[in-house]
Protein backbone atom coordinates (compact mmCIF):
# COMPACT_ATOMS: atom_id res chain seq x y z
CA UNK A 1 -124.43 -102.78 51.54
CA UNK A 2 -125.71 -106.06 51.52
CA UNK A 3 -123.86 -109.04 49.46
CA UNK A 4 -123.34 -107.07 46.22
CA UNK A 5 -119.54 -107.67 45.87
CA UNK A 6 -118.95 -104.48 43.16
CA UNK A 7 -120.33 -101.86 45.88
CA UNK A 8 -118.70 -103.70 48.92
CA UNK A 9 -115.37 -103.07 46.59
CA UNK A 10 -116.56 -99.58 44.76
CA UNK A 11 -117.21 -98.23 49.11
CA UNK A 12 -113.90 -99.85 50.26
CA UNK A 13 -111.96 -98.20 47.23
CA UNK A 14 -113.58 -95.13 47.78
CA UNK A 15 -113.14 -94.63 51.43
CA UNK A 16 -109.54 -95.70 50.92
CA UNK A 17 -108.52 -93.46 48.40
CA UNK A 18 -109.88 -90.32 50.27
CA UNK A 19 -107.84 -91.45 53.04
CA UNK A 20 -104.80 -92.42 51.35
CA UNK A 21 -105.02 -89.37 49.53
CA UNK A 22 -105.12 -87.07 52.62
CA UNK A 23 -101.80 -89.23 54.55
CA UNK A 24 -99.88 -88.76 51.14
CA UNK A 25 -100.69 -84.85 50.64
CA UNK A 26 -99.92 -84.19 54.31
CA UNK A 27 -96.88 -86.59 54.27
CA UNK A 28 -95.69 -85.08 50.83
CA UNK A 29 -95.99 -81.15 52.11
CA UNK A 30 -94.29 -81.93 55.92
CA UNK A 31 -91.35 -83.74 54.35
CA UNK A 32 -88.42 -81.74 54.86
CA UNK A 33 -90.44 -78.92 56.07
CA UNK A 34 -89.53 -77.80 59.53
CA UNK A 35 -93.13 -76.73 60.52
CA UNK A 36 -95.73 -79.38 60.45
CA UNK A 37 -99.88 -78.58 59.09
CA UNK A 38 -102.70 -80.72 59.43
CA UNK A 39 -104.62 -81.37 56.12
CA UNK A 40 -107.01 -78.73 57.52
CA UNK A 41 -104.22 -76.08 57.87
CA UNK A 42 -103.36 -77.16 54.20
CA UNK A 43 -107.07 -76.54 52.87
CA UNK A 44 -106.79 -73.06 54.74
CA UNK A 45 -103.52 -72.33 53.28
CA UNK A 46 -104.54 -73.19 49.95
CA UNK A 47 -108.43 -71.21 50.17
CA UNK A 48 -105.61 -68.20 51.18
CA UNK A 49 -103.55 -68.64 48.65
CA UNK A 50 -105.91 -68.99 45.66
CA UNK A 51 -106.77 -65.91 43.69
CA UNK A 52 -105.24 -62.17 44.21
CA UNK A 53 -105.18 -60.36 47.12
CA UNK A 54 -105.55 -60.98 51.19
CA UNK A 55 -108.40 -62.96 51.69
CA UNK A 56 -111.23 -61.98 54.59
CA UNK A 57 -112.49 -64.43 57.54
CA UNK A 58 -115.88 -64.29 55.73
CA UNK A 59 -114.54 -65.13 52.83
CA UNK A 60 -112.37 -67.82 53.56
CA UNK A 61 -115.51 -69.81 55.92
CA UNK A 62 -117.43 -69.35 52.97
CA UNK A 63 -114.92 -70.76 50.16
CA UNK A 64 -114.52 -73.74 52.86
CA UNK A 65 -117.88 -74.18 53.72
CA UNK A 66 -116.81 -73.81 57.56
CA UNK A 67 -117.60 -71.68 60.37
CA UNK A 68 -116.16 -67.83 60.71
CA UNK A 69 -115.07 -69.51 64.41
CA UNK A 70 -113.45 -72.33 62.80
CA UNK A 71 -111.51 -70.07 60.29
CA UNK A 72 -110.40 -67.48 62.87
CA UNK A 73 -109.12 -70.39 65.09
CA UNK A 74 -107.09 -72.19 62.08
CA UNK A 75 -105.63 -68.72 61.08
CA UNK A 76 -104.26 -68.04 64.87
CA UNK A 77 -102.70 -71.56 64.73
CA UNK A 78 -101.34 -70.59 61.22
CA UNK A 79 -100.23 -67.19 62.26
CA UNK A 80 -98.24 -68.66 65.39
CA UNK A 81 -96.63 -71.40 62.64
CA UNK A 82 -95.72 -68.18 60.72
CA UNK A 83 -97.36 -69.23 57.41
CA UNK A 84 -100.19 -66.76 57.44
CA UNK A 85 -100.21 -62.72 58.50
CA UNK A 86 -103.58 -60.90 59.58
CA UNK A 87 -103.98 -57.22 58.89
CA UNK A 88 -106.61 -55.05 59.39
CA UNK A 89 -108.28 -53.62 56.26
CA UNK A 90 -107.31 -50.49 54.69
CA UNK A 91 -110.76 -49.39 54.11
CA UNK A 92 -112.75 -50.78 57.18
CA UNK A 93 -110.96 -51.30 60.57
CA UNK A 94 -113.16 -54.31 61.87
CA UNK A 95 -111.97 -56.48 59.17
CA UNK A 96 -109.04 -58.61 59.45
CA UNK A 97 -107.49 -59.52 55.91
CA UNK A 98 -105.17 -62.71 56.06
CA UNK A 99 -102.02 -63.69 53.38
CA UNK A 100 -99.52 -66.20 53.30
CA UNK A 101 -96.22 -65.43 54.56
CA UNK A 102 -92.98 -66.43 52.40
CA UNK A 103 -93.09 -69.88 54.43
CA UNK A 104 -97.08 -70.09 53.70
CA UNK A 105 -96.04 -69.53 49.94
CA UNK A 106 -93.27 -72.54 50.12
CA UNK A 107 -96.58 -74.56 51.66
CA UNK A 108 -98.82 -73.16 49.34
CA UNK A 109 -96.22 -74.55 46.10
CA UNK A 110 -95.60 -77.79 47.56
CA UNK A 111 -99.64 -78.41 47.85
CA UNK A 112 -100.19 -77.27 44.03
CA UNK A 113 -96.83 -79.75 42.87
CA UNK A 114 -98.39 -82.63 45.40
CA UNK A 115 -101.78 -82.20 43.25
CA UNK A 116 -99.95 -81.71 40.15
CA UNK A 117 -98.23 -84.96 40.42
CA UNK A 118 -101.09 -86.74 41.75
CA UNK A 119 -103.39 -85.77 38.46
CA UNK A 120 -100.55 -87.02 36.18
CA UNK A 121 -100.04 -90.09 38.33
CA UNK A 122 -103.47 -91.37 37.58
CA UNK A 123 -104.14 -90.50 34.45
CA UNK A 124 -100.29 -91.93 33.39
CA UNK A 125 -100.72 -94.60 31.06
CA UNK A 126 -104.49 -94.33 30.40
CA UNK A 127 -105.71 -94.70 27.14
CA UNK A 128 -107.94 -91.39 25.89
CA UNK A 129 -110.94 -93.40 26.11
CA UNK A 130 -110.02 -95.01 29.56
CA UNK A 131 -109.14 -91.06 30.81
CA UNK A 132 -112.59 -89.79 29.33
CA UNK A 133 -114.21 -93.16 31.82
CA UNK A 134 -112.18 -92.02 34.91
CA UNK A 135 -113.18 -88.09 34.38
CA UNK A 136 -117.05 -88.56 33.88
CA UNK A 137 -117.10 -91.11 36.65
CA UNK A 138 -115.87 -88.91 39.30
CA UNK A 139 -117.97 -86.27 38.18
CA UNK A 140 -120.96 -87.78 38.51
CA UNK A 141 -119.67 -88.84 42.18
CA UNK A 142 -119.05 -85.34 42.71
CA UNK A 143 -122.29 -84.15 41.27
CA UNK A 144 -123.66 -87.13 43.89
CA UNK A 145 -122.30 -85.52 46.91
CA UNK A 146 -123.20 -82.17 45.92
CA UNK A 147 -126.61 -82.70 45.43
CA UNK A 148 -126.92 -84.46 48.59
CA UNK A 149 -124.69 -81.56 50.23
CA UNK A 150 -127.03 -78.58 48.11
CA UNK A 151 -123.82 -77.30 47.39
């Protein structure tokens, strides 16, 4: 990065608000709670709990861009922490459909209030014009990282 102060400090913000990020959401959902999840085991609970309906094995590696063999070991662990049931489909026996359980739900709700309160945390006190800065900024970071991803 060379001796360019504004991207020594732009890479050291960056890096440190992923992280911080990740410790608060994981510290926020585990507080209180008397089963303890990884920020992976959040991201699967939340890819399960978005939409309608059980979600498949396929379609949960694909929504999280991870392996069917990654999935199907973070839904075991999830199962055996009672926050997510498997079932086999209705309509074709080989597939296994995954939900939350009523403790996956309480996980679920404390991840979408954690996010919730992190949105109106930063934007809190911003002027229109200073919120209209912030949102084009990280979407151009995000279109960044896609690119470079192909996502």
């Amino acid at each position: 990065m060379g001796k360019d102060p504004f991207r020594h400090e732009l890479n050291h913000l960056l890096v440190s608000t992923y992280q911080t990020i990740e410790k608060a959401e994981q510290k926020s959902i585990n507080k209180g709670s008397a089963v303890r999840v990884s920020i992976a085991e959040i991201h699967l609970i939340e890819a399960v709990g978005r939409g309608k309906g059980p979600k498949t094995i396929s379609a949960l590696a694909a929504r999280l861009g991870i392996t069917l063999a990654s999935v199907t070991v973070g839904v075991n662990k999830l199962v055996k922490k009672g926050l997510l049931q498997k079932k086999r489909s209705d309509k074709d026996g080989r597939v296994m459909c995954v939900t939350l359980t009523p403790a996956g739900r309480r996980i679920y709700r404390r991840h979408e209030e954690f996010h919730a309160y992190m949105v109106d945390s930063a934007i809190s006190g911003l002027t229109k014009e200073e919120k209209y800065v912030m949102l084009k900024g990280i979407q151009k970071l995000r279109e960044f990282f896609a690119a470079k991803l192909e996502v």
